[in-house]
Protein backbone atom coordinates (compact mmCIF):
# COMPACT_ATOMS: atom_id res chain seq x y z
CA UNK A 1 -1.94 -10.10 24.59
CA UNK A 2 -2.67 -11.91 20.88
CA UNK A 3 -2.47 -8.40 18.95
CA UNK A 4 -2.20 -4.40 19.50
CA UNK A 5 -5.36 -3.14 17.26
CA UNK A 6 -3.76 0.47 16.19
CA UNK A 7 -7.21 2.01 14.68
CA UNK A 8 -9.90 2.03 16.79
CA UNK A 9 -12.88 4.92 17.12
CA UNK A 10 -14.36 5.05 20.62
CA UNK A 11 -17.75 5.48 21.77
CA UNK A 12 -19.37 8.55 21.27
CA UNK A 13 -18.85 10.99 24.19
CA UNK A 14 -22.91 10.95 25.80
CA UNK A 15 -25.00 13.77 24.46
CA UNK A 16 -21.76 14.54 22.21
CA UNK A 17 -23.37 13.96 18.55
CA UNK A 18 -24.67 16.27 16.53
CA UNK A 19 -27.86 15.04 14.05
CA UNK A 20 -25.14 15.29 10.97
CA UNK A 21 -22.76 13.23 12.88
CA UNK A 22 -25.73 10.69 12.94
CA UNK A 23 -26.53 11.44 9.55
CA UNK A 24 -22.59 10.83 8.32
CA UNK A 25 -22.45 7.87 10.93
CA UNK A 26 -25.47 6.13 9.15
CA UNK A 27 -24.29 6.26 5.60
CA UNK A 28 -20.98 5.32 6.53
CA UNK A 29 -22.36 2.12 8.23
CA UNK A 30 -24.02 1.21 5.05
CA UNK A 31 -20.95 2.03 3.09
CA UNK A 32 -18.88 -0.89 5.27
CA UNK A 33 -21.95 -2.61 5.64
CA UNK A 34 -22.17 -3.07 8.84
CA UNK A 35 -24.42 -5.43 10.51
CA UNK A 36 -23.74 -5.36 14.07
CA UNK A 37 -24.36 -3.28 16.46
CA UNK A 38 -22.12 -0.38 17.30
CA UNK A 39 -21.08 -0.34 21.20
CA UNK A 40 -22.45 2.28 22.89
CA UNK A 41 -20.52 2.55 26.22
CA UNK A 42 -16.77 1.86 27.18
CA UNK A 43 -17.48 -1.36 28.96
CA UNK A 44 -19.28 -2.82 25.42
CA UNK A 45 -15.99 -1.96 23.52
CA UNK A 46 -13.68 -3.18 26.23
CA UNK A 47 -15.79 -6.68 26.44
CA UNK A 48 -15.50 -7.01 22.33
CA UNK A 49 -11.65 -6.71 23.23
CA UNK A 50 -11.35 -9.11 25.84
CA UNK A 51 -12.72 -11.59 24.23
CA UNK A 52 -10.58 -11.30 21.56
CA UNK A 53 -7.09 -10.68 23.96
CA UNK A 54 -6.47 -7.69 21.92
CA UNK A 55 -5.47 -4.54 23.03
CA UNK A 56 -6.69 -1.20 21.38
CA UNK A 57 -5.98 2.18 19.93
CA UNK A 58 -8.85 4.79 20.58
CA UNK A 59 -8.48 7.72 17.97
CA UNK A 60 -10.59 10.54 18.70
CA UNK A 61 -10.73 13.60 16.22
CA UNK A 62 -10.08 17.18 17.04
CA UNK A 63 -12.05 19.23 13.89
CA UNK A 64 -13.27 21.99 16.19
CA UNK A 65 -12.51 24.69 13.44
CA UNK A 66 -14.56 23.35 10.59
CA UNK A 67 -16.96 21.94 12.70
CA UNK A 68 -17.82 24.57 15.38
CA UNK A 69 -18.09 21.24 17.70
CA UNK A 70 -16.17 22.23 21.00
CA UNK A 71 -13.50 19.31 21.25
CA UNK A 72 -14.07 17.31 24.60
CA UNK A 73 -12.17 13.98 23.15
CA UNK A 74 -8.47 13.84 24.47
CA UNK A 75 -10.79 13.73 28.34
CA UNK A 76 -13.30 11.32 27.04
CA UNK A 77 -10.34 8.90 25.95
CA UNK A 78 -8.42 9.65 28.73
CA UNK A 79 -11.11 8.53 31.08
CA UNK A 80 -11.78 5.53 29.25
CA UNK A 81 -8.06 4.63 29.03
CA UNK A 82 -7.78 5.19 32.96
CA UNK A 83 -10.77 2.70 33.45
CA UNK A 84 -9.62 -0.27 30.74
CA UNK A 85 -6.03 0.16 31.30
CA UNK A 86 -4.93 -3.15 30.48
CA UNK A 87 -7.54 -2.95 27.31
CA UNK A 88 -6.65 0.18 26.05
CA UNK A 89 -4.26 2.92 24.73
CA UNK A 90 -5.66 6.40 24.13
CA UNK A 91 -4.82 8.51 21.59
CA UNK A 92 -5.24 12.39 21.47
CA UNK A 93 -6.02 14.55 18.58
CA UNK A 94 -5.53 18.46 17.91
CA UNK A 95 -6.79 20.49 15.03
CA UNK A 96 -3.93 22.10 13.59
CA UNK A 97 -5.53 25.09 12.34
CA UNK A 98 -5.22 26.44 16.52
CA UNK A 99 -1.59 27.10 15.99
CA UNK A 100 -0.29 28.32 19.57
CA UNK A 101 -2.82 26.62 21.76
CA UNK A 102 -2.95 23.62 19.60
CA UNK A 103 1.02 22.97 20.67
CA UNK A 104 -0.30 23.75 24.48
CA UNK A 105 -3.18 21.14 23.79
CA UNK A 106 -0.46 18.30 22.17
CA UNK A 107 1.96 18.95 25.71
CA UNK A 108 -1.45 18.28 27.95
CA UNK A 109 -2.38 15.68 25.60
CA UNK A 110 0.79 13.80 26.69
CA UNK A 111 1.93 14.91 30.16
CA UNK A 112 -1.41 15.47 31.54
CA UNK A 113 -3.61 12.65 30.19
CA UNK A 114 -0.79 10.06 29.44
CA UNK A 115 -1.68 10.32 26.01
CA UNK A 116 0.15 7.96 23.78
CA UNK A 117 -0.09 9.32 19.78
CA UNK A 118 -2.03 11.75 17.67
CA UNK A 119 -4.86 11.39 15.06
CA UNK A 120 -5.39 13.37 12.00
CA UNK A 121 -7.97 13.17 9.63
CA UNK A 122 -7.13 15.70 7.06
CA UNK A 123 -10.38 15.59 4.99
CA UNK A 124 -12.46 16.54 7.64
CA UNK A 125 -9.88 18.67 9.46
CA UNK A 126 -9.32 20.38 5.91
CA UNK A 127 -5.82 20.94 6.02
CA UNK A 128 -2.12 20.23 3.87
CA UNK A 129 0.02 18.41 6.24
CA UNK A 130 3.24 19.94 4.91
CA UNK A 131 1.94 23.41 5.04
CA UNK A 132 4.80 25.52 7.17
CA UNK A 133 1.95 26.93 9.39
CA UNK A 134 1.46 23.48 10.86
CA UNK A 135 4.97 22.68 11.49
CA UNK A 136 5.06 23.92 15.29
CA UNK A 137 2.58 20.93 15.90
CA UNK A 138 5.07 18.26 14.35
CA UNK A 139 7.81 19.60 15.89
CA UNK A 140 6.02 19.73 19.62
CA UNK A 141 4.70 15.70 18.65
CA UNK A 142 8.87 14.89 17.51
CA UNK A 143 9.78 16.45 20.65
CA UNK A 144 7.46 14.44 23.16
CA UNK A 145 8.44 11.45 21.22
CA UNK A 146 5.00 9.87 20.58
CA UNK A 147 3.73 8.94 16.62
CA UNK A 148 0.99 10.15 14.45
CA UNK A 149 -1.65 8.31 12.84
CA UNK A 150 -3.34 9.76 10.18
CA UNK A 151 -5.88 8.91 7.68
CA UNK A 152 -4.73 8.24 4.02
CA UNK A 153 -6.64 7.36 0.63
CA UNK A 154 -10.04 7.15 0.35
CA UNK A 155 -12.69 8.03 2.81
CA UNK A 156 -15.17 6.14 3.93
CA UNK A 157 -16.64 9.02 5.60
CA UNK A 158 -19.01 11.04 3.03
CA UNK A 159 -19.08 7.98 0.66
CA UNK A 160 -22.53 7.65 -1.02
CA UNK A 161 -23.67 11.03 -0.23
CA UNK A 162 -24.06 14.01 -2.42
CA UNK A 163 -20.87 15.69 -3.11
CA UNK A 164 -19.45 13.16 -0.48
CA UNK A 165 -20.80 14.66 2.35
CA UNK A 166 -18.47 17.55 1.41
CA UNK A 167 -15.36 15.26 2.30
CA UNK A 168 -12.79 16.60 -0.15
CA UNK A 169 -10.60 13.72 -0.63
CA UNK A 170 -6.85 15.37 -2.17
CA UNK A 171 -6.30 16.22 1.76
CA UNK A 172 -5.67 12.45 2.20
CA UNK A 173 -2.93 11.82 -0.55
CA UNK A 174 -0.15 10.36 1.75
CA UNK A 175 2.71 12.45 -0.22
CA UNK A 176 1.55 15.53 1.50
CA UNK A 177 3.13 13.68 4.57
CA UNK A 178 6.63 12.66 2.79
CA UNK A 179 7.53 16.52 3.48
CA UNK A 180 6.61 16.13 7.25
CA UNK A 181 8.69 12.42 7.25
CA UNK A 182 11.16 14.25 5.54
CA UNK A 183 11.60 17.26 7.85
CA UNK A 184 11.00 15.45 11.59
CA UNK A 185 13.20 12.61 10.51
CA UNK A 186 12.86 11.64 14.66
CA UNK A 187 8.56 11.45 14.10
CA UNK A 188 6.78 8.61 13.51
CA UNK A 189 3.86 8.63 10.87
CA UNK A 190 1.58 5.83 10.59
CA UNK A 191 -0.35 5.97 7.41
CA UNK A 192 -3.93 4.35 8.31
CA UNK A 193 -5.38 2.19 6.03
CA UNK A 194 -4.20 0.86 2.37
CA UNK A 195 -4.28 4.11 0.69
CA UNK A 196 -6.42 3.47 -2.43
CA UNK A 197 -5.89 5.29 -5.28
CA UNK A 198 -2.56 6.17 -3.87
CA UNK A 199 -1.20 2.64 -2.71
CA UNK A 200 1.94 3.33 -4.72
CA UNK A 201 3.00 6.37 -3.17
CA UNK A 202 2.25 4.91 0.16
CA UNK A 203 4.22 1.83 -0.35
CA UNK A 204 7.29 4.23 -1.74
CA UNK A 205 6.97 6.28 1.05
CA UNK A 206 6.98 3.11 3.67
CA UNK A 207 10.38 2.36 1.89
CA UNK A 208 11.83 5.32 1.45
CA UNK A 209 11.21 6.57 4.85
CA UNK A 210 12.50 4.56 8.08
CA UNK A 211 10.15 6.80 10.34
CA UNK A 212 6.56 6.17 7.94
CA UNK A 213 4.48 3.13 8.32
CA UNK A 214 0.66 2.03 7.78
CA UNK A 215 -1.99 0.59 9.17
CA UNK A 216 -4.16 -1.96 7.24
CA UNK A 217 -7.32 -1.25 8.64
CA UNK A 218 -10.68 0.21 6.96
CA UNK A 219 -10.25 -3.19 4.65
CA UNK A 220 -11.37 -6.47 4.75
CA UNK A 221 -7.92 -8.61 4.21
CA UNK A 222 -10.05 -10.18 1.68
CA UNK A 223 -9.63 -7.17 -0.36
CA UNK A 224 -6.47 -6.47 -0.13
CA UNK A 225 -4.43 -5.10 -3.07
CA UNK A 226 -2.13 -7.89 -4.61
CA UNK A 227 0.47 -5.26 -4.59
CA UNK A 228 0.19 -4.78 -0.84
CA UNK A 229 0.25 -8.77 0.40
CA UNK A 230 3.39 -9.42 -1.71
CA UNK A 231 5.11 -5.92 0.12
CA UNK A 232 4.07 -7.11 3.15
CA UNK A 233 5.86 -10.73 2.82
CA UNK A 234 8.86 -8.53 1.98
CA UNK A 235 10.19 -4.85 1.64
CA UNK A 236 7.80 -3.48 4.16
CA UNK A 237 6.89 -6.58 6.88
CA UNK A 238 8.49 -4.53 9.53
CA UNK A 239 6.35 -0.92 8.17
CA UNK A 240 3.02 -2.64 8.89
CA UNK A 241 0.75 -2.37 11.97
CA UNK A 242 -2.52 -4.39 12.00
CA UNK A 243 -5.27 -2.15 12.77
CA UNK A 244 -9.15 -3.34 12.20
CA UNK A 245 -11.17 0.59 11.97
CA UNK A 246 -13.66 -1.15 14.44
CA UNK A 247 -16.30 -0.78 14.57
CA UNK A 248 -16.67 0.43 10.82
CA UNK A 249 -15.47 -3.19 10.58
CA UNK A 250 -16.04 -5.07 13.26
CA UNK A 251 -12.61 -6.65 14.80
CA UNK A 252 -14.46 -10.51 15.02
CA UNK A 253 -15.30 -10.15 11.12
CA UNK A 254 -11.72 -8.39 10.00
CA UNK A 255 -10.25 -11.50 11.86
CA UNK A 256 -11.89 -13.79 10.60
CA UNK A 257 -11.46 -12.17 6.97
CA UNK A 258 -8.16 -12.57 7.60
CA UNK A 259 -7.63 -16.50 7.87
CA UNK A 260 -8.53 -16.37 4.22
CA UNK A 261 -5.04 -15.00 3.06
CA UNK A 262 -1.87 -16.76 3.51
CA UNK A 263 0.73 -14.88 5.23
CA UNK A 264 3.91 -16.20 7.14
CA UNK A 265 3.59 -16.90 11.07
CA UNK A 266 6.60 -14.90 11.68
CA UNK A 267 5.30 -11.61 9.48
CA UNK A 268 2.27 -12.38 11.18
CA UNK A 269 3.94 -11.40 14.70
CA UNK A 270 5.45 -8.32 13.56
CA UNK A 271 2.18 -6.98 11.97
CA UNK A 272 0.05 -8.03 14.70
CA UNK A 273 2.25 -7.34 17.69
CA UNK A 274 5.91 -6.22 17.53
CA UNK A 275 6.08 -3.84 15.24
CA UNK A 276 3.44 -1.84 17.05
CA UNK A 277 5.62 -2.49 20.43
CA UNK A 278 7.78 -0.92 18.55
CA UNK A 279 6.10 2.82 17.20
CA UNK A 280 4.49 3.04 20.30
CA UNK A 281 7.51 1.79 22.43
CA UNK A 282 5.80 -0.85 24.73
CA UNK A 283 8.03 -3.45 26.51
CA UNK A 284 5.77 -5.05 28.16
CA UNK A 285 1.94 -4.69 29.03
CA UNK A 286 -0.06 -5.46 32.09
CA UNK A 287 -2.01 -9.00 32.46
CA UNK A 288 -5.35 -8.74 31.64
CA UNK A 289 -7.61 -8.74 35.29
């Protein structure tokens, strides 16, 4: 295994999307520019990672109270998961505004599917992460012992559209989190993706906090914030996961972007592979078949 890829979106679930989930899914293409083509079944994904010995994170959302879009995607991981196991680690998501089943759908999530984490995506879930009424969530999440992943900074999704889509994007400053890192001192936060206009806070946060790290995916490397490479060749090289947002941008290119900055072969392992052993506490991992 060359790398654990911590931000991945999986197919979409057949006969799942919604025209303005194709709508949102074509501008957001343009906005990363993407050129190839997106994989359309499990087995497409799975051969992308093979060939690159990586093994990935599949983050489904769970937005079924803004939306009105019955959530089906802790299953449709699952299921993937169970037929890539040595390609992939699923993720589950819940919406936190279902309170007292939400908690009942985290503890299925994890003992049921063999769920490994939780995605949020607060713009489009619409919600304050250290707002009390979620707390029950956390504390079910802390308890099972697996880490959340949640988007931070700005949001691709929306971008380019009128009004963004109707993405509001103060749900994704990071400090609404440093409450939540704060009060489950035992939960792990990853904070996905640089989180532009708030890299500062992020970075404070990912010091501050021994349970908060990020992801650097949703970027080009090329890209990166000066600010961010010189952290990550110091205060935060063990706070930093490698993650790629495939296939907003596709894992080949993102690797390839990559060789172009200089970073140290032994930070390199940590961001790439151990400290991702670490969140999601992996000793080992089977062979590829």
């Amino acid at each position: 295994m060359r790398a654990i890829d911590i931000h991945v979106h999986p197919p979409t679930e057949p006969g799942s999307q919604t025209e303005e989930e194709l709508r949102a899914q074509q501008a957001m293409s343009s906005y990363f520019r993407q050129t190839e083509e997106r994989p359309k079944t499990p087995a497409d994904l799975a051969e992308v990672f093979e060939r690159q010995d990586i093994v990935a994170c599949l983050l489904p959302v769970d937005s079924e109270t803004i939306t009105g879009k019955p959530y089906t995607g802790d299953a449709w991981v699952a299921s993937i998961m169970n037929e890539f196991p040595e390609r992939f680690i699923g993720f589950g998501s819940v919406d936190p505004h279902k309170g007292k089943s939400g908690v009942l759908q985290v503890e299925k999530a994890v003992k049921d599917l063999g769920l490994r984490g939780f995605k949020f995506f607060p713009n489009g879930q619409e919600f304050f992460a250290n707002d009390k009424e979620y707390y029950p969530i956390w504390e079910k999440i802390q308890e099972l012992g697996v880490p959340v992943i949640t988007h931070s900074g700005h949001a691709g999704v929306g971008s380019g559209r009128p009004g963004g889509g109707g993405i509001k994007l103060r749900y994704s400053n990071p400090m609404w989190w440093d409450d939540v890192a704060a009060d489950f001192p035992e939960l792990n936060i990853i904070l996905a993706h640089p989180a532009w206009p708030w890299l500062e806070e992020q970075i404070s946060m990912l010091v501050h906090k021994s349970n908060v790290y990020m992801d650097i995916s949703g970027w080009s490397p090329r890209y990166f914030p000066e600010a961010l490479v010189r952290e990550m060749h110091t205060r935060i090289q063990n706070k930093v996961l490698y993650g790629s947002d495939h296939p907003a941008i596709h894992v080949d290119r993102w690797w390839a972007d990559w060789e172009e900055i200089a970073v140290n072969e032994s930070i390199t392992q940590k961001i790439f592979l151990d400290n991702a052993k670490r969140v999601l506490g992996i000793d080992d991992w089977p062979e590829s078949k």
